[in-house]
PDB file of N, CA and C in Angstrom:
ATOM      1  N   UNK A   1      26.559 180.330 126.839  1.00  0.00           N
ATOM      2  CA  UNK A   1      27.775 180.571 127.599  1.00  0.00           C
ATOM      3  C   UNK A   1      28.330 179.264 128.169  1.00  0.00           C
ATOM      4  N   UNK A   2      27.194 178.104 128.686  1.00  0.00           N
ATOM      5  CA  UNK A   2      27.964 177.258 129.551  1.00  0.00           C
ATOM      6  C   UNK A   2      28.658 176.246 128.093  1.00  0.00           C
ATOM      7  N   UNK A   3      27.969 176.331 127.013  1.00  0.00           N
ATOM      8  CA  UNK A   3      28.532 175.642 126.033  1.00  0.00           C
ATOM      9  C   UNK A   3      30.263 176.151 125.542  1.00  0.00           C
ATOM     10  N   UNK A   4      30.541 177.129 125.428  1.00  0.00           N
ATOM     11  CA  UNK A   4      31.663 177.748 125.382  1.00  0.00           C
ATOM     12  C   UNK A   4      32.845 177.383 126.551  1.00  0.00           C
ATOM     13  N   UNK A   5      32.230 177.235 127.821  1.00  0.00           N
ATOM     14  CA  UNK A   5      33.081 177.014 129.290  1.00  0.00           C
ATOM     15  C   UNK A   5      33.031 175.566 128.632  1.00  0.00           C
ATOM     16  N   UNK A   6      32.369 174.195 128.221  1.00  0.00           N
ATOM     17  CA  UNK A   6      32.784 173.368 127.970  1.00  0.00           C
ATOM     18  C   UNK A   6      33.634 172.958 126.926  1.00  0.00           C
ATOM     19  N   UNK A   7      33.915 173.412 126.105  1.00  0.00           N
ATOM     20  CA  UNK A   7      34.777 173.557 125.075  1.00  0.00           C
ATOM     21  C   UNK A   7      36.763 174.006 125.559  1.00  0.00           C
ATOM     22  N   UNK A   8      36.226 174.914 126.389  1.00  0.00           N
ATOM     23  CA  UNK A   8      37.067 175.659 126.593  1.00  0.00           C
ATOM     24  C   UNK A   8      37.610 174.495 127.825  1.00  0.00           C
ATOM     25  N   UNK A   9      37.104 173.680 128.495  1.00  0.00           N
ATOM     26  CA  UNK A   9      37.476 173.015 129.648  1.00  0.00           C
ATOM     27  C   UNK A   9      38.010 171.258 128.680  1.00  0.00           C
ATOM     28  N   UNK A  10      36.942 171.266 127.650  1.00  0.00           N
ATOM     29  CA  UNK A  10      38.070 170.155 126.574  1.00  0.00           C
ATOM     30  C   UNK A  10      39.286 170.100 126.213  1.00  0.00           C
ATOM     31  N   UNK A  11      39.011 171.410 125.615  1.00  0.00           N
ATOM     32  CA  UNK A  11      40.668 171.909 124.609  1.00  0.00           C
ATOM     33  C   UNK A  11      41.525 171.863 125.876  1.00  0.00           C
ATOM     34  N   UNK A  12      41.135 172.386 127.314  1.00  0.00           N
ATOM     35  CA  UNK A  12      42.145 172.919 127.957  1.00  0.00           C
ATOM     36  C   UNK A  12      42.833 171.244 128.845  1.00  0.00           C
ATOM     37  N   UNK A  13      42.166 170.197 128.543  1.00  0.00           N
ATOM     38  CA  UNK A  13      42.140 168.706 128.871  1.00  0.00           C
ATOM     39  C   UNK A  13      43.043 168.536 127.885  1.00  0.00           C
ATOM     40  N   UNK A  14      42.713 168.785 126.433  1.00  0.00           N
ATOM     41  CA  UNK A  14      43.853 167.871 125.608  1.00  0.00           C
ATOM     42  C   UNK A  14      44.856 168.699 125.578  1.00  0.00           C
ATOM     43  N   UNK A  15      44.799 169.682 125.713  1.00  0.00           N
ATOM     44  CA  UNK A  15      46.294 170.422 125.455  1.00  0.00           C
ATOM     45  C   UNK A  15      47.059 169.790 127.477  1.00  0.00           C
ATOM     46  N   UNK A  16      46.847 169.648 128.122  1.00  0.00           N
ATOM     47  CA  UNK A  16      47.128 169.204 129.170  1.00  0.00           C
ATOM     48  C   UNK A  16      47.674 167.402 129.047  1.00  0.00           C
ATOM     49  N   UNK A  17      46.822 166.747 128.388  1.00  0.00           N
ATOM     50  CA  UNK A  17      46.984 165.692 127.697  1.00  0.00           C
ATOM     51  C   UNK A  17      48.677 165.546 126.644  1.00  0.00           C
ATOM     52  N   UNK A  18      47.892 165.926 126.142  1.00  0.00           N
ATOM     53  CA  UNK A  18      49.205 166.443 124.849  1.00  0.00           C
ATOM     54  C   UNK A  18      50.759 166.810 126.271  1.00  0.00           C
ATOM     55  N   UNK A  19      50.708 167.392 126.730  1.00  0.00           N
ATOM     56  CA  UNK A  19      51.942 167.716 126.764  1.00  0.00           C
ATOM     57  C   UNK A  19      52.172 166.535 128.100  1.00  0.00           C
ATOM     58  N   UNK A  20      51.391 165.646 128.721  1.00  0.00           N
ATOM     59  CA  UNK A  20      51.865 164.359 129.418  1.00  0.00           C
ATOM     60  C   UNK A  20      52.345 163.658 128.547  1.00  0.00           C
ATOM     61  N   UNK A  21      51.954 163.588 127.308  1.00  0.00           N
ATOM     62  CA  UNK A  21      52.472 162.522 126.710  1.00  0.00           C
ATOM     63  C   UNK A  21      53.947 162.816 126.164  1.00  0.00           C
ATOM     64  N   UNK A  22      53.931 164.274 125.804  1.00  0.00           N
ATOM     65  CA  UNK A  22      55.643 164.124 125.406  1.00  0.00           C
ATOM     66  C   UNK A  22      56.511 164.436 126.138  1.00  0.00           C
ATOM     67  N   UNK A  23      55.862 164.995 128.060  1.00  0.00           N
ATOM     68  CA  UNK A  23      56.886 164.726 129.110  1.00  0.00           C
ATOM     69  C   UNK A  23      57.379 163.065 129.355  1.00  0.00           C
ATOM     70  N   UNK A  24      56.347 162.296 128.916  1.00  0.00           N
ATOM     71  CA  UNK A  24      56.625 160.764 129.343  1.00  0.00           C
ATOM     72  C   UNK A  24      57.755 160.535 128.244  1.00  0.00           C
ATOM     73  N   UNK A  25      57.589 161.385 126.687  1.00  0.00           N
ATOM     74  CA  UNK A  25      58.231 160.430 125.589  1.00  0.00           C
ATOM     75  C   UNK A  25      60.024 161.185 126.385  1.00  0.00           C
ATOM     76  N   UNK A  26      59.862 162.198 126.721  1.00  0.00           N
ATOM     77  CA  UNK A  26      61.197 162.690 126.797  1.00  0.00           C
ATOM     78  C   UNK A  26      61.920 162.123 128.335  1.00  0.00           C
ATOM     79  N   UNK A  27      61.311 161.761 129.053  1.00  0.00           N
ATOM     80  CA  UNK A  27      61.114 161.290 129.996  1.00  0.00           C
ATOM     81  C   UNK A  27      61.772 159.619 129.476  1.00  0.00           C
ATOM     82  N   UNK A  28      61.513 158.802 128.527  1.00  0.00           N
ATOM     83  CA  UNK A  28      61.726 157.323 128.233  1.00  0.00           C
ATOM     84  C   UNK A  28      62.714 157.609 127.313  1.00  0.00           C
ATOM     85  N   UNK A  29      63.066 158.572 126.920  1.00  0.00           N
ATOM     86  CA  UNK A  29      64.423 158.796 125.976  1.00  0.00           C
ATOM     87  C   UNK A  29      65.438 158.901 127.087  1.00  0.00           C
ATOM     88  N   UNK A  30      65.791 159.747 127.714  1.00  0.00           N
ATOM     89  CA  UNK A  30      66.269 160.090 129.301  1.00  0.00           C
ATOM     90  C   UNK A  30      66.529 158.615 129.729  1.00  0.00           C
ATOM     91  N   UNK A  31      65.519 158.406 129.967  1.00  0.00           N
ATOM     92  CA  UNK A  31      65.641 156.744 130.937  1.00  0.00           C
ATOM     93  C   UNK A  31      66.560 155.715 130.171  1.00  0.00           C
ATOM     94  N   UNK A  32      66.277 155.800 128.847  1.00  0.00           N
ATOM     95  CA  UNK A  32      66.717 154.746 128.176  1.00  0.00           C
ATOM     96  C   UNK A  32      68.580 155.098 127.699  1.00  0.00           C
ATOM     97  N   UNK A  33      68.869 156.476 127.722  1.00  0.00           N
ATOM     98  CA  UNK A  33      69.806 156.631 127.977  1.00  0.00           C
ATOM     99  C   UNK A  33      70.746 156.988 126.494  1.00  0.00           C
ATOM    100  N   UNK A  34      69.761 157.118 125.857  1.00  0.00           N
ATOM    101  CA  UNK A  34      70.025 157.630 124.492  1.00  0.00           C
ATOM    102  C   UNK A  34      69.126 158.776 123.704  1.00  0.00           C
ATOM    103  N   UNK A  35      70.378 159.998 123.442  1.00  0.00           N
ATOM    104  CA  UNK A  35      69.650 161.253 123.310  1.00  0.00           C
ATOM    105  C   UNK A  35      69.400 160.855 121.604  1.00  0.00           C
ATOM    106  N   UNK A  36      69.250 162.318 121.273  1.00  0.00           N
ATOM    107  CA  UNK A  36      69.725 162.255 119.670  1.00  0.00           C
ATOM    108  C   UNK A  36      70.416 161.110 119.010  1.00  0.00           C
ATOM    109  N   UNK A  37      70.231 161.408 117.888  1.00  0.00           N
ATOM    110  CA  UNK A  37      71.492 159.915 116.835  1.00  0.00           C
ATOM    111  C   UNK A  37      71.748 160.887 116.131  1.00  0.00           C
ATOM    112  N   UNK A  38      71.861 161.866 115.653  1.00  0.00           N
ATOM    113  CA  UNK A  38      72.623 162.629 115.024  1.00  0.00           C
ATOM    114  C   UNK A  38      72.942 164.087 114.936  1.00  0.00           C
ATOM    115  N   UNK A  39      73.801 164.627 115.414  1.00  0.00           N
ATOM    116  CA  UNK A  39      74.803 165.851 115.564  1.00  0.00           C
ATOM    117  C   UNK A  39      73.596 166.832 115.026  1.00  0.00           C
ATOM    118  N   UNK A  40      73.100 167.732 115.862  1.00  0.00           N
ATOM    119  CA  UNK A  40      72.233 169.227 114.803  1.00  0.00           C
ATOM    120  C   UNK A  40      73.118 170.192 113.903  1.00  0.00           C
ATOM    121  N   UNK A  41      74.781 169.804 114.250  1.00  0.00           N
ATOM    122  CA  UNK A  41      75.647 170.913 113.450  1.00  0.00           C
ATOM    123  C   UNK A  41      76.112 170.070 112.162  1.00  0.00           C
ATOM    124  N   UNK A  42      76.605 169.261 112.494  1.00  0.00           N
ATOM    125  CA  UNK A  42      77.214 168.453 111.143  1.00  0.00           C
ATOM    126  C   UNK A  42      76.536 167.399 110.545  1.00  0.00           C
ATOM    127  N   UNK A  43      75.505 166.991 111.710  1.00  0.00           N
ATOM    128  CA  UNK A  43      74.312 165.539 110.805  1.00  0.00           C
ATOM    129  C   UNK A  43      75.062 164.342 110.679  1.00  0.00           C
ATOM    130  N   UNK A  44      76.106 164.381 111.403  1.00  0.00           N
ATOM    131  CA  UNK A  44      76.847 163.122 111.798  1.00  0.00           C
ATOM    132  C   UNK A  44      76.383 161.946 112.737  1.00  0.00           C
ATOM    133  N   UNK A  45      76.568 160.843 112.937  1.00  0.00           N
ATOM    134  CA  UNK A  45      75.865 160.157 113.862  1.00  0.00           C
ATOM    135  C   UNK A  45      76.922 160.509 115.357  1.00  0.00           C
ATOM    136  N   UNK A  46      75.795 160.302 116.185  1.00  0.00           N
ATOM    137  CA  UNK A  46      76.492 160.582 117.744  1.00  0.00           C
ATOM    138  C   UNK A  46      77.017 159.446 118.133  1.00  0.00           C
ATOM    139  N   UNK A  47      78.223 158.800 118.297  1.00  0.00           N
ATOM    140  CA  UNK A  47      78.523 157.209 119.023  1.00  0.00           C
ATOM    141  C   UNK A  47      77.305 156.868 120.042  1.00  0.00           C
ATOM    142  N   UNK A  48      77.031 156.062 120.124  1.00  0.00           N
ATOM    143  CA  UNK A  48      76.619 155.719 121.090  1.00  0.00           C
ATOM    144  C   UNK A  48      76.842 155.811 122.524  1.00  0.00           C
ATOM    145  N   UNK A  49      77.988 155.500 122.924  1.00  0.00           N
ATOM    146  CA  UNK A  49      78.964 155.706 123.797  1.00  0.00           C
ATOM    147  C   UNK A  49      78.658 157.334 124.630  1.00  0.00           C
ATOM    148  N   UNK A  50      78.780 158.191 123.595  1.00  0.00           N
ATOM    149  CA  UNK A  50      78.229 159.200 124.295  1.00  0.00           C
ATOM    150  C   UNK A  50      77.006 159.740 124.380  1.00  0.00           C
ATOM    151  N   UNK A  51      75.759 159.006 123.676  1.00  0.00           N
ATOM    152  CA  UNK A  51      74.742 158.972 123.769  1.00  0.00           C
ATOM    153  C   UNK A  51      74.191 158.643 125.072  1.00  0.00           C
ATOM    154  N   UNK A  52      75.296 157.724 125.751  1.00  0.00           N
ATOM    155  CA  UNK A  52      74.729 157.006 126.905  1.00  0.00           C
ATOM    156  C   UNK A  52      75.551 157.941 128.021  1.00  0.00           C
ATOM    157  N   UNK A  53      76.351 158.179 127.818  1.00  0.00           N
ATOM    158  CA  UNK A  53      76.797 159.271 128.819  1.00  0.00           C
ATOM    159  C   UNK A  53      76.547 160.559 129.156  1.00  0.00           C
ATOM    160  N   UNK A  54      75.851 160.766 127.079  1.00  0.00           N
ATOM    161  CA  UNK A  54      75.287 162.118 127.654  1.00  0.00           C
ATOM    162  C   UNK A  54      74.327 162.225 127.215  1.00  0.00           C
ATOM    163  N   UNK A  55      72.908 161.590 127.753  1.00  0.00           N
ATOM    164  CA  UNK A  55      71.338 161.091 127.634  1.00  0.00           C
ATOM    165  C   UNK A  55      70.842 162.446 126.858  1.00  0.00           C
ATOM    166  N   UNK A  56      71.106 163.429 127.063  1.00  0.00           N
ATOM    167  CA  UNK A  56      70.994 165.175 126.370  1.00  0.00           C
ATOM    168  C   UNK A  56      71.545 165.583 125.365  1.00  0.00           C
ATOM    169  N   UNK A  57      72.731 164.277 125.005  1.00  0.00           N
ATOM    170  CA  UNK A  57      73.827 165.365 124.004  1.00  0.00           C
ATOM    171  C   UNK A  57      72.872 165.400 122.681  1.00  0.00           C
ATOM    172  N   UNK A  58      73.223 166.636 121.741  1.00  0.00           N
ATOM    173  CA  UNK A  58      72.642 166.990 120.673  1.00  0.00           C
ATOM    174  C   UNK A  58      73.662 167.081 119.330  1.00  0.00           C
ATOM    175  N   UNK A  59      74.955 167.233 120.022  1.00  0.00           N
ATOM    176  CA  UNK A  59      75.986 167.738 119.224  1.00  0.00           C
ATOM    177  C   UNK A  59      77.133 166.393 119.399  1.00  0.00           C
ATOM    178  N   UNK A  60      77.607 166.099 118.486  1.00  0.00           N
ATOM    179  CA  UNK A  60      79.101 165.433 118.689  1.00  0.00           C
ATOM    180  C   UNK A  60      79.814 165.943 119.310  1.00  0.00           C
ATOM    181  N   UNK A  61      80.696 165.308 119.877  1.00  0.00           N
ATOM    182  CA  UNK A  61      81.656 165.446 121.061  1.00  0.00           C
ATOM    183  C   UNK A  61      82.963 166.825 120.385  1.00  0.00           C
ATOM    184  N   UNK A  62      83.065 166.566 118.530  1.00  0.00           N
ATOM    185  CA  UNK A  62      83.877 167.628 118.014  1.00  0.00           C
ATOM    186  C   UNK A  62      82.938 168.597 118.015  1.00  0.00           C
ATOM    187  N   UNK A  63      81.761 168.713 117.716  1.00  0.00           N
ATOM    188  CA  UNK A  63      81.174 169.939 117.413  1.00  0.00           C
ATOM    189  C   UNK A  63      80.873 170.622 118.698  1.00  0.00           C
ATOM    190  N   UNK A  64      80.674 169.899 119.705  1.00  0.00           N
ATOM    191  CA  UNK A  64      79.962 170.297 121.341  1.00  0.00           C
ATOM    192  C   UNK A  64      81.493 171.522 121.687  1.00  0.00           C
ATOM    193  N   UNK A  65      82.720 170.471 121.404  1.00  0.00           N
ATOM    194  CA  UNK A  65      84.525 171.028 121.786  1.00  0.00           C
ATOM    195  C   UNK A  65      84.658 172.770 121.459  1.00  0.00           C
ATOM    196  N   UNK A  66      83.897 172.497 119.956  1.00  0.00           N
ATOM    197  CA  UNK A  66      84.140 173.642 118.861  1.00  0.00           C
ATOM    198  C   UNK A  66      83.365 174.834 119.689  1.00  0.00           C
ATOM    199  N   UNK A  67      82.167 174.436 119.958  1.00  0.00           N
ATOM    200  CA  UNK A  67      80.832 175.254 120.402  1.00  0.00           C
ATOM    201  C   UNK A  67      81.749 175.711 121.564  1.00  0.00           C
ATOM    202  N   UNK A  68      81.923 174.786 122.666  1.00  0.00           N
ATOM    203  CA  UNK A  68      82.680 175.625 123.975  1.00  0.00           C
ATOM    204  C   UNK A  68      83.884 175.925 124.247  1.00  0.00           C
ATOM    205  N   UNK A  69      84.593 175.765 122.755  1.00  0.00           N
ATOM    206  CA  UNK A  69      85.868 176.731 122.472  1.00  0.00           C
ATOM    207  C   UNK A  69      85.692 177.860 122.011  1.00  0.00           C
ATOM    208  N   UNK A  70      84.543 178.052 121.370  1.00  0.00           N
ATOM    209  CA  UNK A  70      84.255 179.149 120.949  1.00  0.00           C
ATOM    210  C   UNK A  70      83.637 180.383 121.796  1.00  0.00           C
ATOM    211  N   UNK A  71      82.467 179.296 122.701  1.00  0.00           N
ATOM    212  CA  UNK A  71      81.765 180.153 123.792  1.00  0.00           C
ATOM    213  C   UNK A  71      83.002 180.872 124.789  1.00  0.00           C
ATOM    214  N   UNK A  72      84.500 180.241 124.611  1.00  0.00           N
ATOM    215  CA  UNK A  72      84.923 181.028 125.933  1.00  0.00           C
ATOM    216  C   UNK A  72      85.731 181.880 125.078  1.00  0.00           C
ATOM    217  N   UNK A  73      85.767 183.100 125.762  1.00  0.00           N
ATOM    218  CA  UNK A  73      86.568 184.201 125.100  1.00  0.00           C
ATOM    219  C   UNK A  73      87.574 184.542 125.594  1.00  0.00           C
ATOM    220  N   UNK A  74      88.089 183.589 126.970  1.00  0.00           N
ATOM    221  CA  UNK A  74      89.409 183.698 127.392  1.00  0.00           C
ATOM    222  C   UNK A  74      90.111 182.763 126.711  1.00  0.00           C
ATOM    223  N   UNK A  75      91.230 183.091 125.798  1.00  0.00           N
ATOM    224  CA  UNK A  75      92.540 181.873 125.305  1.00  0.00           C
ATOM    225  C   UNK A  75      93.116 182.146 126.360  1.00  0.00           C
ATOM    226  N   UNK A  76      93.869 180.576 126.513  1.00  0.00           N
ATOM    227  CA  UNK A  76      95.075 180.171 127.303  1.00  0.00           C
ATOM    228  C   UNK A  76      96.178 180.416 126.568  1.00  0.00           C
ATOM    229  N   UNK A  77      97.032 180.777 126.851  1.00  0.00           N
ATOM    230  CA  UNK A  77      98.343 181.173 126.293  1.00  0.00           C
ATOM    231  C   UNK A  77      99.232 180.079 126.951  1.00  0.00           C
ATOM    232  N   UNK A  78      99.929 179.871 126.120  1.00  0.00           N
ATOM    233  CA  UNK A  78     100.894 178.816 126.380  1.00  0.00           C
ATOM    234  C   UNK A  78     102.795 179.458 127.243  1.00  0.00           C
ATOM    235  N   UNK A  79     102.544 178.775 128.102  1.00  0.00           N
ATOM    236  CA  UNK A  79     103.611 179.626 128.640  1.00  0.00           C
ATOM    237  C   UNK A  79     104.984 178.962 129.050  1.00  0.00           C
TER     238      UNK A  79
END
């Protein structure tokens, strides 16, 4: 039994391990101020420019537009 509690107190070290290390990696992406390099919708490269403005962005600035033109279901009517 106590052989099992040690095993179980390893795995439960590296999996604890493991996920410091890719809070730090996401953590030095963040810091450094550059998300993604390329768009998940179109596979386009992200400018830089907004890489640095938007340390998170995933999407190009057209595809992000598209996404939250789409998300809103109120149109403006032109009046």
């Amino acid at each position: 039994m106590e052989k099992c509690a040690d095993e179980l107190d390893m795995a439960q070290a590296h999996m604890e391990r493991e996920l410091q290390i890719r809070i730090a990696a996401i953590q030095r992406r963040a810091n450094d101020g550059l998300g993604r390099s390329c768009c998940v919708d179109c596979g386009e490269p992200i400018p830089e420019n907004r890489r640095r403005h938007v340390p998170n962005a995933v999407r190009c600035s057209v595809c992000q537009q598209k996404l939250e033109h789409h998300r809103d279901p109120v149109r403006r009517s032109a009046a």
